[in-house]
C-alpha atoms as a PDB file:
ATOM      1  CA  UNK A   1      23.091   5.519 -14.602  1.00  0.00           C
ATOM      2  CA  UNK A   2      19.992   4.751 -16.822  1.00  0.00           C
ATOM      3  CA  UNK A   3      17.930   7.361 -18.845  1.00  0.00           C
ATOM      4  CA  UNK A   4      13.859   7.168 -17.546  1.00  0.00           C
ATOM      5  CA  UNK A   5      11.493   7.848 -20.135  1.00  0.00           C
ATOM      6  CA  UNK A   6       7.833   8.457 -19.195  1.00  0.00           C
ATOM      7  CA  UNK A   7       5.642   8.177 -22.444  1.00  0.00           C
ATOM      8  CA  UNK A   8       8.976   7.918 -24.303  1.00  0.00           C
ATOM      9  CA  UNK A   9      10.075  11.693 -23.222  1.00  0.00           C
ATOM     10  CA  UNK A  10      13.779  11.760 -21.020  1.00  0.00           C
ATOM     11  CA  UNK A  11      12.620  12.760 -17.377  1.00  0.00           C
ATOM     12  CA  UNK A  12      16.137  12.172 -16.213  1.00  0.00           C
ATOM     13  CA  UNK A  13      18.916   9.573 -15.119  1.00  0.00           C
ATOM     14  CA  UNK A  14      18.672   7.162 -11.937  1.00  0.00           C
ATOM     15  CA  UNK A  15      20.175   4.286 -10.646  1.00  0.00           C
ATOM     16  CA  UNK A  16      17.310   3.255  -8.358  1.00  0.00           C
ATOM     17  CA  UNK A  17      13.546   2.588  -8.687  1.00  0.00           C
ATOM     18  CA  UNK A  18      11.678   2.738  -5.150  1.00  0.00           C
ATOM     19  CA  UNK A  19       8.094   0.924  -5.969  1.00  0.00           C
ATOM     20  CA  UNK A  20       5.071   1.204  -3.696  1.00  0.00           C
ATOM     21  CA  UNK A  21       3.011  -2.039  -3.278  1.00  0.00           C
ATOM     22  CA  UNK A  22      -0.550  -2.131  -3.157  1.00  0.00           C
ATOM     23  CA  UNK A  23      -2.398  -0.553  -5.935  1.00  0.00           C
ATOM     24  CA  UNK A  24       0.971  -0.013  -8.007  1.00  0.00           C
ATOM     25  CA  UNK A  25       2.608  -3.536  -8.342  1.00  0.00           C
ATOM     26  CA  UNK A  26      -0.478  -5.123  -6.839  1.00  0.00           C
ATOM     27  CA  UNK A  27      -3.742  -5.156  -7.663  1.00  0.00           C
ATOM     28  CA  UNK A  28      -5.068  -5.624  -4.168  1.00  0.00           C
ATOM     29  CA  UNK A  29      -8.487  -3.830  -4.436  1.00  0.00           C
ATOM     30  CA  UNK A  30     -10.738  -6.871  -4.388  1.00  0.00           C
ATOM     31  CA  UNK A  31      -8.566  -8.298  -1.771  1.00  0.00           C
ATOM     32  CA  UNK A  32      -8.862  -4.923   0.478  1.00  0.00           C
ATOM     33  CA  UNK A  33     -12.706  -4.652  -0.418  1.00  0.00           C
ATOM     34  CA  UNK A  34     -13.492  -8.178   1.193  1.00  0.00           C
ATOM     35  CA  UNK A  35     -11.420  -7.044   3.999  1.00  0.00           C
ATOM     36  CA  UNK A  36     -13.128  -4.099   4.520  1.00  0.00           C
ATOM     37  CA  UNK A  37     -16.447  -5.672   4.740  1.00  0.00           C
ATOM     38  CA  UNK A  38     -15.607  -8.517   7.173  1.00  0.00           C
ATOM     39  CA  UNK A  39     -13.505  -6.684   9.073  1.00  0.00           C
ATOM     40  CA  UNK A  40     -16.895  -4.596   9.871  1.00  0.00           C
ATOM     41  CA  UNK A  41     -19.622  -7.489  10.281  1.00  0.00           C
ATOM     42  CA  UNK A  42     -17.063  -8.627  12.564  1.00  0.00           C
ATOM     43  CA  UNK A  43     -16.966  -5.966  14.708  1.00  0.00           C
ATOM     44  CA  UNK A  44     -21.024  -5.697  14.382  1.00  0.00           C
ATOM     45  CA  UNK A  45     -21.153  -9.276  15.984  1.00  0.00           C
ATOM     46  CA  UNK A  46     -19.006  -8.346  18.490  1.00  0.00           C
ATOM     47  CA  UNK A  47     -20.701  -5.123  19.347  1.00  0.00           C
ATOM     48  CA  UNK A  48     -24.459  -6.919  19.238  1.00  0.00           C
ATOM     49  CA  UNK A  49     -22.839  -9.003  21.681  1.00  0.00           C
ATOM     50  CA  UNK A  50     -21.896  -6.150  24.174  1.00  0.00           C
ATOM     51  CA  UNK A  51     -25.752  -5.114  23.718  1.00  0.00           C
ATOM     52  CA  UNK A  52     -25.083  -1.659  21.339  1.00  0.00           C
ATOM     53  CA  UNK A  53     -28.179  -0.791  20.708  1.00  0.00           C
ATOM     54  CA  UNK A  54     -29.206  -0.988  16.775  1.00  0.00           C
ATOM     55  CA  UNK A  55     -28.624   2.587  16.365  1.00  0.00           C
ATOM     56  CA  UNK A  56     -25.391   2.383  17.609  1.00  0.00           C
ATOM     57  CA  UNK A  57     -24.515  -0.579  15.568  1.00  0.00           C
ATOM     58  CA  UNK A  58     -25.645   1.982  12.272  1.00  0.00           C
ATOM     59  CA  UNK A  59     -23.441   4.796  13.481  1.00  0.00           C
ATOM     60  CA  UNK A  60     -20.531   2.390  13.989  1.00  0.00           C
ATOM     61  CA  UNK A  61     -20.890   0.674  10.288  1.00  0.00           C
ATOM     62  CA  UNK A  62     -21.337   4.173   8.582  1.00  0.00           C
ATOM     63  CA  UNK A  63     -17.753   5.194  10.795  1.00  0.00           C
ATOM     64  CA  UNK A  64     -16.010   1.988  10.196  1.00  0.00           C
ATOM     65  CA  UNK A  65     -17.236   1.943   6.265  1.00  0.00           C
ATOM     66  CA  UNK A  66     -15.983   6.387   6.226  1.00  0.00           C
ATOM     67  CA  UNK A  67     -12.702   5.492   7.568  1.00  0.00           C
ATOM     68  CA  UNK A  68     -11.627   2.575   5.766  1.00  0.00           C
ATOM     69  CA  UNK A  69     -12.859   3.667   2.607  1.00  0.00           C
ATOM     70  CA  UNK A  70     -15.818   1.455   1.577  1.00  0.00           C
ATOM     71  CA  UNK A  71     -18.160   3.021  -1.086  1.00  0.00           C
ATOM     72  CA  UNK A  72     -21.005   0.185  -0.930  1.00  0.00           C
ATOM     73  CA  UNK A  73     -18.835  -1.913  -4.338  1.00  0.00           C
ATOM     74  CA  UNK A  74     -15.331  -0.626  -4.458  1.00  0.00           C
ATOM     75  CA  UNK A  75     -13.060   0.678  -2.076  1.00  0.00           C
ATOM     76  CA  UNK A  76     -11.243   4.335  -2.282  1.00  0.00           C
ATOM     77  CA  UNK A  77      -7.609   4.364  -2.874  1.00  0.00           C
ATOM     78  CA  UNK A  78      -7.192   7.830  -0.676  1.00  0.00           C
ATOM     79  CA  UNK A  79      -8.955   5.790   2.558  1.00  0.00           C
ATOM     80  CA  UNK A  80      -6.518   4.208   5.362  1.00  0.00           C
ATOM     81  CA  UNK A  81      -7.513   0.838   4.614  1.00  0.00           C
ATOM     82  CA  UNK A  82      -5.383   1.525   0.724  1.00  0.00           C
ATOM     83  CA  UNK A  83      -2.380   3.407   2.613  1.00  0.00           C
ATOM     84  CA  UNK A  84      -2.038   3.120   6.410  1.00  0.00           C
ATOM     85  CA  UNK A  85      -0.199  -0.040   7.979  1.00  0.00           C
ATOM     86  CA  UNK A  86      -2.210  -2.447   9.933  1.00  0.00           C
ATOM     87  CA  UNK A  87      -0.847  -0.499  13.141  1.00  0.00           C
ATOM     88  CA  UNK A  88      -2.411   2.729  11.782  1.00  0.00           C
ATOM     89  CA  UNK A  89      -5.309   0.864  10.512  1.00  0.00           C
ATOM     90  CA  UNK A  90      -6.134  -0.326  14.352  1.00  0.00           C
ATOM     91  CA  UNK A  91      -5.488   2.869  16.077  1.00  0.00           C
ATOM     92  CA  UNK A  92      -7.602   4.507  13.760  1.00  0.00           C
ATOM     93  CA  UNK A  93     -10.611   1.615  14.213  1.00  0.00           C
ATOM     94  CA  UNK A  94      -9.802   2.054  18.359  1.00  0.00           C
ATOM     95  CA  UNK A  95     -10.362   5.801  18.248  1.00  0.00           C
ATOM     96  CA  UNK A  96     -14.328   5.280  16.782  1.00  0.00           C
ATOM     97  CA  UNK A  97     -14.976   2.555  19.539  1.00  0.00           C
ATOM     98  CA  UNK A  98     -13.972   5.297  22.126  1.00  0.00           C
ATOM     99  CA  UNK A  99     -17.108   7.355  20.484  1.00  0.00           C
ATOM    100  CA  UNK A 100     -19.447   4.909  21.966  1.00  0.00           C
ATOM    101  CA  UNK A 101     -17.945   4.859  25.559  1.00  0.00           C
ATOM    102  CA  UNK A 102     -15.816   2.428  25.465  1.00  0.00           C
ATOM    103  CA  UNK A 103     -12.013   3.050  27.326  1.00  0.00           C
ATOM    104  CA  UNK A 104      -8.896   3.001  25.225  1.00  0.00           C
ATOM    105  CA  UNK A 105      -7.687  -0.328  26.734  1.00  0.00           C
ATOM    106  CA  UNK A 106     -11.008  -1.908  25.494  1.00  0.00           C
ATOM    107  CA  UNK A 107     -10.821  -0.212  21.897  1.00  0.00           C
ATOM    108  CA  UNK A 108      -7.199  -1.299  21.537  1.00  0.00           C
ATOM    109  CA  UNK A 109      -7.928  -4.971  22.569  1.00  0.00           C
ATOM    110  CA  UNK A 110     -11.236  -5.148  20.259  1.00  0.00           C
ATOM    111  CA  UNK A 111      -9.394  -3.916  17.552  1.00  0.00           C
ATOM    112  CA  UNK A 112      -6.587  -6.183  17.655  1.00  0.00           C
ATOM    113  CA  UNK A 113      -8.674  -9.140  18.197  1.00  0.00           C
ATOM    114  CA  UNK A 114     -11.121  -8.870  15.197  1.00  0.00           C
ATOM    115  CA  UNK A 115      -8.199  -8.072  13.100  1.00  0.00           C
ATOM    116  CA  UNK A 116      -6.821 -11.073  13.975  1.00  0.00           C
ATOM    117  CA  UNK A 117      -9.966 -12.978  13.687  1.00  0.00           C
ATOM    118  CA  UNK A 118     -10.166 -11.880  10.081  1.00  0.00           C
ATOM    119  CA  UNK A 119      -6.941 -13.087   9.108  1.00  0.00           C
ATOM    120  CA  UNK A 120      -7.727 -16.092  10.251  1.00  0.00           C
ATOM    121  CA  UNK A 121     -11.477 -16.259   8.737  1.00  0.00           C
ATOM    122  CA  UNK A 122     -10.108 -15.146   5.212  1.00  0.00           C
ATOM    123  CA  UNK A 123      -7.129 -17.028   5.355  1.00  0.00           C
ATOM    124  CA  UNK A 124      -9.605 -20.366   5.792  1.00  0.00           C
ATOM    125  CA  UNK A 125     -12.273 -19.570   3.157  1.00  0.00           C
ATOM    126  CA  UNK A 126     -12.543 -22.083   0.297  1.00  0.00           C
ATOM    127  CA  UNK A 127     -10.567 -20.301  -3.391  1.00  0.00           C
ATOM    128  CA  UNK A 128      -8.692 -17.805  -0.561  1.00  0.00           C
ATOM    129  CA  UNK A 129      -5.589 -18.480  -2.861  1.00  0.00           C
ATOM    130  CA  UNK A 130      -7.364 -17.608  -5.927  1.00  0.00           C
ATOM    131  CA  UNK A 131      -7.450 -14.307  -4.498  1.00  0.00           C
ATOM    132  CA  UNK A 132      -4.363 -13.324  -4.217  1.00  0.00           C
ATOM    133  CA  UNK A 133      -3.091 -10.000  -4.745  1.00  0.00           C
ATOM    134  CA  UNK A 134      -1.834 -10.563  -8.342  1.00  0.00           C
ATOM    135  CA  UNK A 135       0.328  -8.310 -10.351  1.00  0.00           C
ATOM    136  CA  UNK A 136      -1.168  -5.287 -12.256  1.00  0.00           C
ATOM    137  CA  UNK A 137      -0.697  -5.327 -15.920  1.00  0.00           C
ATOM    138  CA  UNK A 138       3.074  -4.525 -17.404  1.00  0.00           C
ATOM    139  CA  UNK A 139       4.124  -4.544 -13.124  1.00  0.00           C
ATOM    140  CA  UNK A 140       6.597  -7.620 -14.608  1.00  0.00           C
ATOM    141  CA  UNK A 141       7.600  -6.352 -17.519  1.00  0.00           C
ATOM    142  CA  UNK A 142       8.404  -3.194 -16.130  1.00  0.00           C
ATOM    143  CA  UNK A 143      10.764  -5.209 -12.957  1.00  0.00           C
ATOM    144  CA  UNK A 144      12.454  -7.448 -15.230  1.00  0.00           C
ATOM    145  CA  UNK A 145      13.512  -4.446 -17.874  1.00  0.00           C
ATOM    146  CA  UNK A 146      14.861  -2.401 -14.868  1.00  0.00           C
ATOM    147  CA  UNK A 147      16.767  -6.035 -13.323  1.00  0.00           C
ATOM    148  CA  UNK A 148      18.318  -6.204 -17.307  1.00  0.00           C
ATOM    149  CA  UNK A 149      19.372  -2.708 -17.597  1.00  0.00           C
ATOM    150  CA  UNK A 150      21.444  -3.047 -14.428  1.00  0.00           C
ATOM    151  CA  UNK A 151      18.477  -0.168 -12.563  1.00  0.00           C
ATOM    152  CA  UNK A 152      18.335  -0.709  -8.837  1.00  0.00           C
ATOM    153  CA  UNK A 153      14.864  -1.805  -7.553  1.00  0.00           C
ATOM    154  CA  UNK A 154      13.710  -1.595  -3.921  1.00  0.00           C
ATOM    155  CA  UNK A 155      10.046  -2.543  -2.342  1.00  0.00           C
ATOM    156  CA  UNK A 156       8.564   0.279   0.197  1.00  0.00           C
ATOM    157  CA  UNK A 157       5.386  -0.926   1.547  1.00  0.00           C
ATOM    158  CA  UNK A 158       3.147  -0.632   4.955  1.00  0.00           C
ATOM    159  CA  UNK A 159       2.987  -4.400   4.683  1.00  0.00           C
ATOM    160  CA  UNK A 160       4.628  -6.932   6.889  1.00  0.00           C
ATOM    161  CA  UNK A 161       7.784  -8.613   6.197  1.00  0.00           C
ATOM    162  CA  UNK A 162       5.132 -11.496   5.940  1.00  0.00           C
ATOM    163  CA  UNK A 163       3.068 -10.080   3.689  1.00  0.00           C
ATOM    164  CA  UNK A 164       5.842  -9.478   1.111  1.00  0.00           C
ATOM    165  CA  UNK A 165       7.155 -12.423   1.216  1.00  0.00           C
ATOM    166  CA  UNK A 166       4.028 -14.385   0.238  1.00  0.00           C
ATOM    167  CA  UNK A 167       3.649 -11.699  -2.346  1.00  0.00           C
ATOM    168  CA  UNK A 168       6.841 -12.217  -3.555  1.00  0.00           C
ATOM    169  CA  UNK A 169       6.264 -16.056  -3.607  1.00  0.00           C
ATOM    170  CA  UNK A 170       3.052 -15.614  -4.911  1.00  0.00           C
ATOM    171  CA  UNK A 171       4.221 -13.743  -8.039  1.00  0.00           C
ATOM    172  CA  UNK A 172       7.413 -15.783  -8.585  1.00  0.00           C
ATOM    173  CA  UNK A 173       9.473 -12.717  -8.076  1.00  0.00           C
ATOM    174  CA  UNK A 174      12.460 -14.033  -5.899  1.00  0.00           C
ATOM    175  CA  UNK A 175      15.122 -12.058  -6.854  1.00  0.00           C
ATOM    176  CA  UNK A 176      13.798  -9.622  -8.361  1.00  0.00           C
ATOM    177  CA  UNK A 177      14.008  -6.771  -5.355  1.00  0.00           C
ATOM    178  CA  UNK A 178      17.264  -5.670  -4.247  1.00  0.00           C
ATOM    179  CA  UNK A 179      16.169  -3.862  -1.216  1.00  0.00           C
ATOM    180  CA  UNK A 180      12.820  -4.091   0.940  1.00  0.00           C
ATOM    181  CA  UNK A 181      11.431  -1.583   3.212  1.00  0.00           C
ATOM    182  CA  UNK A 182       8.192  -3.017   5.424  1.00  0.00           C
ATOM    183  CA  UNK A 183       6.118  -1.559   8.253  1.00  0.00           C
ATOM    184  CA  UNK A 184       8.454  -3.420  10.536  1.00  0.00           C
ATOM    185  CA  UNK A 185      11.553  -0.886   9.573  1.00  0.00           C
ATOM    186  CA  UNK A 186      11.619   2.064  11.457  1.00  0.00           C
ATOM    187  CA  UNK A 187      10.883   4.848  10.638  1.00  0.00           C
ATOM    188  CA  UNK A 188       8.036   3.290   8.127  1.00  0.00           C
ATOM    189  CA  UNK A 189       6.708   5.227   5.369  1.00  0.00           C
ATOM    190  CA  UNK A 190       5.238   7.766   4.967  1.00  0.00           C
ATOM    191  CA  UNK A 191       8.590   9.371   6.930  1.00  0.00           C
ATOM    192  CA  UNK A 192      10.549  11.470   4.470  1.00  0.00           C
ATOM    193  CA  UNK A 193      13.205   9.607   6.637  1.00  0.00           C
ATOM    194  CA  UNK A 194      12.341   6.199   5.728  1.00  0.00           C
ATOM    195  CA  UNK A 195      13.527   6.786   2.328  1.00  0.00           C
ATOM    196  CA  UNK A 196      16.816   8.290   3.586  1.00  0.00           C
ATOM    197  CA  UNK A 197      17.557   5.421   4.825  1.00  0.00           C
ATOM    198  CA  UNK A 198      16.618   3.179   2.348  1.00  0.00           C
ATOM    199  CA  UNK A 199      18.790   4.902   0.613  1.00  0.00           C
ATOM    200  CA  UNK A 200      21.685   4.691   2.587  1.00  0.00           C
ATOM    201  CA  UNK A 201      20.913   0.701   2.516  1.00  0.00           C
ATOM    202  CA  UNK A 202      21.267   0.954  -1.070  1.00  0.00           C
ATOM    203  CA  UNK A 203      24.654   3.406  -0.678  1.00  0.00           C
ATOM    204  CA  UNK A 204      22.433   5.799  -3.449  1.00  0.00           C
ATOM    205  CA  UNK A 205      21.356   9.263  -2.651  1.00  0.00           C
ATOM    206  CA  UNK A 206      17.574  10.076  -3.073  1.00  0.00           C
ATOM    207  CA  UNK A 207      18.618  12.210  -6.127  1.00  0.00           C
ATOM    208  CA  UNK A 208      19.821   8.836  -7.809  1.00  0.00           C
ATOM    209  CA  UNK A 209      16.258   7.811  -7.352  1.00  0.00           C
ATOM    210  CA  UNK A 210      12.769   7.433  -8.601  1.00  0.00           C
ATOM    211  CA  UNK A 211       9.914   6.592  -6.546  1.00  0.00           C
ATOM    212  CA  UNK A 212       6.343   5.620  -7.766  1.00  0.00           C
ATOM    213  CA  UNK A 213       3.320   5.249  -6.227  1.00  0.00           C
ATOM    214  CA  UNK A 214      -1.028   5.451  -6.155  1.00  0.00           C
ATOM    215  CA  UNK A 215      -0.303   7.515  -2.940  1.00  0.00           C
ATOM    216  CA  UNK A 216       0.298  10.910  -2.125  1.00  0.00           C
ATOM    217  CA  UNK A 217       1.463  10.412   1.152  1.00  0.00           C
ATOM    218  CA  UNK A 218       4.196   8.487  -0.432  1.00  0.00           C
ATOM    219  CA  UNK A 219       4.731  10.982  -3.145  1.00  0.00           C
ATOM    220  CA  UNK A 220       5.299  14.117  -0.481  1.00  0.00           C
ATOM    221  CA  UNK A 221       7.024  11.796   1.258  1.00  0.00           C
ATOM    222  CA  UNK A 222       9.299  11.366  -1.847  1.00  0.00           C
ATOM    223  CA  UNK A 223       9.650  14.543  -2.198  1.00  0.00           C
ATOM    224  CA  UNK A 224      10.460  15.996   1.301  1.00  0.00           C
ATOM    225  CA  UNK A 225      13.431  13.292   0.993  1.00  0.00           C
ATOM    226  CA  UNK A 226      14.929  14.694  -2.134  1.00  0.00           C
ATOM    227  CA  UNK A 227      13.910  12.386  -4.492  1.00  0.00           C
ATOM    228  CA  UNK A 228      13.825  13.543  -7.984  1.00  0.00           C
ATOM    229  CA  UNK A 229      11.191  12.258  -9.969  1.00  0.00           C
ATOM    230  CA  UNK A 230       8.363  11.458  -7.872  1.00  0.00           C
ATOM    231  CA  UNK A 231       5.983   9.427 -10.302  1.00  0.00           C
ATOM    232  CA  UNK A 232       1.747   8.999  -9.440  1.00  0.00           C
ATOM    233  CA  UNK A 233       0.342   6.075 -10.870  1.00  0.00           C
ATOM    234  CA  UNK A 234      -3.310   5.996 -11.122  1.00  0.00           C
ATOM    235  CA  UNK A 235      -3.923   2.967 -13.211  1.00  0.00           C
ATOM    236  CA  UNK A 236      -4.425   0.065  -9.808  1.00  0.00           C
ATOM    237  CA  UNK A 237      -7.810   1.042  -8.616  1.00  0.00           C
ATOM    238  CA  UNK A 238     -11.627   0.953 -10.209  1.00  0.00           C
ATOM    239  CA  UNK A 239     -11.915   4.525  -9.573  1.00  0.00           C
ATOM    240  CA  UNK A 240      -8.523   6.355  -9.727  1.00  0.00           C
ATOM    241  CA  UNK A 241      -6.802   7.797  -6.700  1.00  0.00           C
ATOM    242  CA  UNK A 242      -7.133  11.391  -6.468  1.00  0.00           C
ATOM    243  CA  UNK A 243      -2.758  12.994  -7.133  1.00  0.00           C
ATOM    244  CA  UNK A 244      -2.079  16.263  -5.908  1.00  0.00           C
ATOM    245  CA  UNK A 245       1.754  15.700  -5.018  1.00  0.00           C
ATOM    246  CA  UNK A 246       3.183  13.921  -8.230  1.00  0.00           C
ATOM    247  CA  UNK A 247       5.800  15.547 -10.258  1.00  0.00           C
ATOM    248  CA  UNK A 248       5.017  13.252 -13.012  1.00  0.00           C
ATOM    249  CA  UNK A 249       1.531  11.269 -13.679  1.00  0.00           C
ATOM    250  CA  UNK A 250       0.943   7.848 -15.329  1.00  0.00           C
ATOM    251  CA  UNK A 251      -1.958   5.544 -15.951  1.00  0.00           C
ATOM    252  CA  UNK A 252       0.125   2.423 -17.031  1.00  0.00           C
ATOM    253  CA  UNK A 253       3.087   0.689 -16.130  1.00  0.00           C
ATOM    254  CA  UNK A 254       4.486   0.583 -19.588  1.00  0.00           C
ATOM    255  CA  UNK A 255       4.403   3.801 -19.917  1.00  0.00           C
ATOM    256  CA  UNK A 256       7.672   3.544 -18.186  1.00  0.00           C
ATOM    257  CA  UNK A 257      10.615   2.947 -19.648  1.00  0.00           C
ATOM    258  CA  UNK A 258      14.146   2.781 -19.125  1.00  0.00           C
ATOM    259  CA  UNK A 259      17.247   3.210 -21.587  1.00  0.00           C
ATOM    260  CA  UNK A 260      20.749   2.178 -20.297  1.00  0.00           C
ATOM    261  CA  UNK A 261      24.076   4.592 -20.719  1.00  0.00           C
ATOM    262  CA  UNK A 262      26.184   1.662 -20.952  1.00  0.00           C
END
């Protein structure tokens, strides 16, 4: 067991840290801003090409920007586009193309094609790689004091097993998580039993655990499993996400720290 410490006051004893991704080891805003946008002139072209008329086209950018968060130079961290999988992100884009007459079938496949179209696009623009998600400030610091003190540290994210592994490469953190949960494990996040599980994976109950995260779905979700000390962290995004479900707050990683028992 190791003592957590959160601006250097005892908040209890854990053997695991579960970390969000985006917007708490990540800084993935200016990443998720760009995808935002293009994901939506995509889906204009597409939509000028089924002959929407130009009203149409104004009521479906306003939608698309309202749902995904875009506030004309930053993105919010409480939108779907910060928090929901890709799955989510889709069935939520489908269900506004149904608004303009459009059958489910259709909404789906438009969706699933300009998302992949995007990918694609972004993945081929010239200093792509520059933009990679880097790691917020004291994010390393933070991982390699937990790996020394012997502290258990597992990944939950919405991203693909994919998209934490280039993150992983990215950031030269091989071996630095001992358990991942993605959108591909089922249940995913936010499921109060997602972290169950994860915590039978690790062969820890959720009271051995911590959880942080810019979310509150994750933090109910924390909570509803048992875990502990359920930690917001509000220092990843250009305007702070809005807590209501923390149990403790933070606006810095190294305002974490961890004493060992041994």
């Amino acid at each position: 067991m190791a003592e957590l410490l959160i601006k250097n006051s005892s908040v209890g004893f854990i053997k695991a840290i579960i970390f969000d991704k985006d917007g708490t080891l990540s800084n993935s805003e200016e990443c998720l801003l760009e995808l935002a946008k293009t994901r939506i002139d995509f889906f204009e072209a597409r939509f000028k090409k089924l002959r929407l008329s130009n009203i149409k086209i104004w009521f479906l950018r306003k939608f698309l920007s309202s749902v995904y968060g875009l506030k004309k130079d930053y993105l919010s961290a409480n939108a779907s586009l910060a928090i929901a999988s890709r799955e989510q992100n889709i069935i939520s884009t489908a269900t506004i193309f149904t608004l303009f007459g459009f059958d489910w079938f259709q909404s789906l496949s438009i969706g699933k094609e300009i998302f992949n179209e995007v990918d694609i696009y972004l993945s081929n623009q010239k200093g792509n790689n520059k933009k990679q998600r880097a790691l917020i400030s004291g994010a390393l610091d933070l991982l390699v004091s937990l790996k020394k003190k012997g502290v258990s540290i597992a990944l939950m994210t919405n991203d693909t097993q994919g998209g934490i592994e280039e993150f992983i490469c990215k950031n030269k953190l091989e071996g630095i998580f001992d358990y991942i949960w993605s959108a591909e494990n089922k249940p995913s996040k936010p499921n109060p039993k997602a972290v169950i599980e994860l915590c039978k994976k690790m062969n820890f109950n959720p009271s051995d655990c911590a959880l942080i995260s810019d979310a509150d779905t994750d933090l109910r979700m924390a909570k509803e499993a048992g875990v502990p000390i359920v930690v917001g962290f509000n220092g990843g995004w250009e305007t702070p996400p809005r807590l209501t479900e923390k149990r403790f707050l933070i606006e810095k990683l190294n305002e974490l720290k961890i004493h060992s028992s041994n």
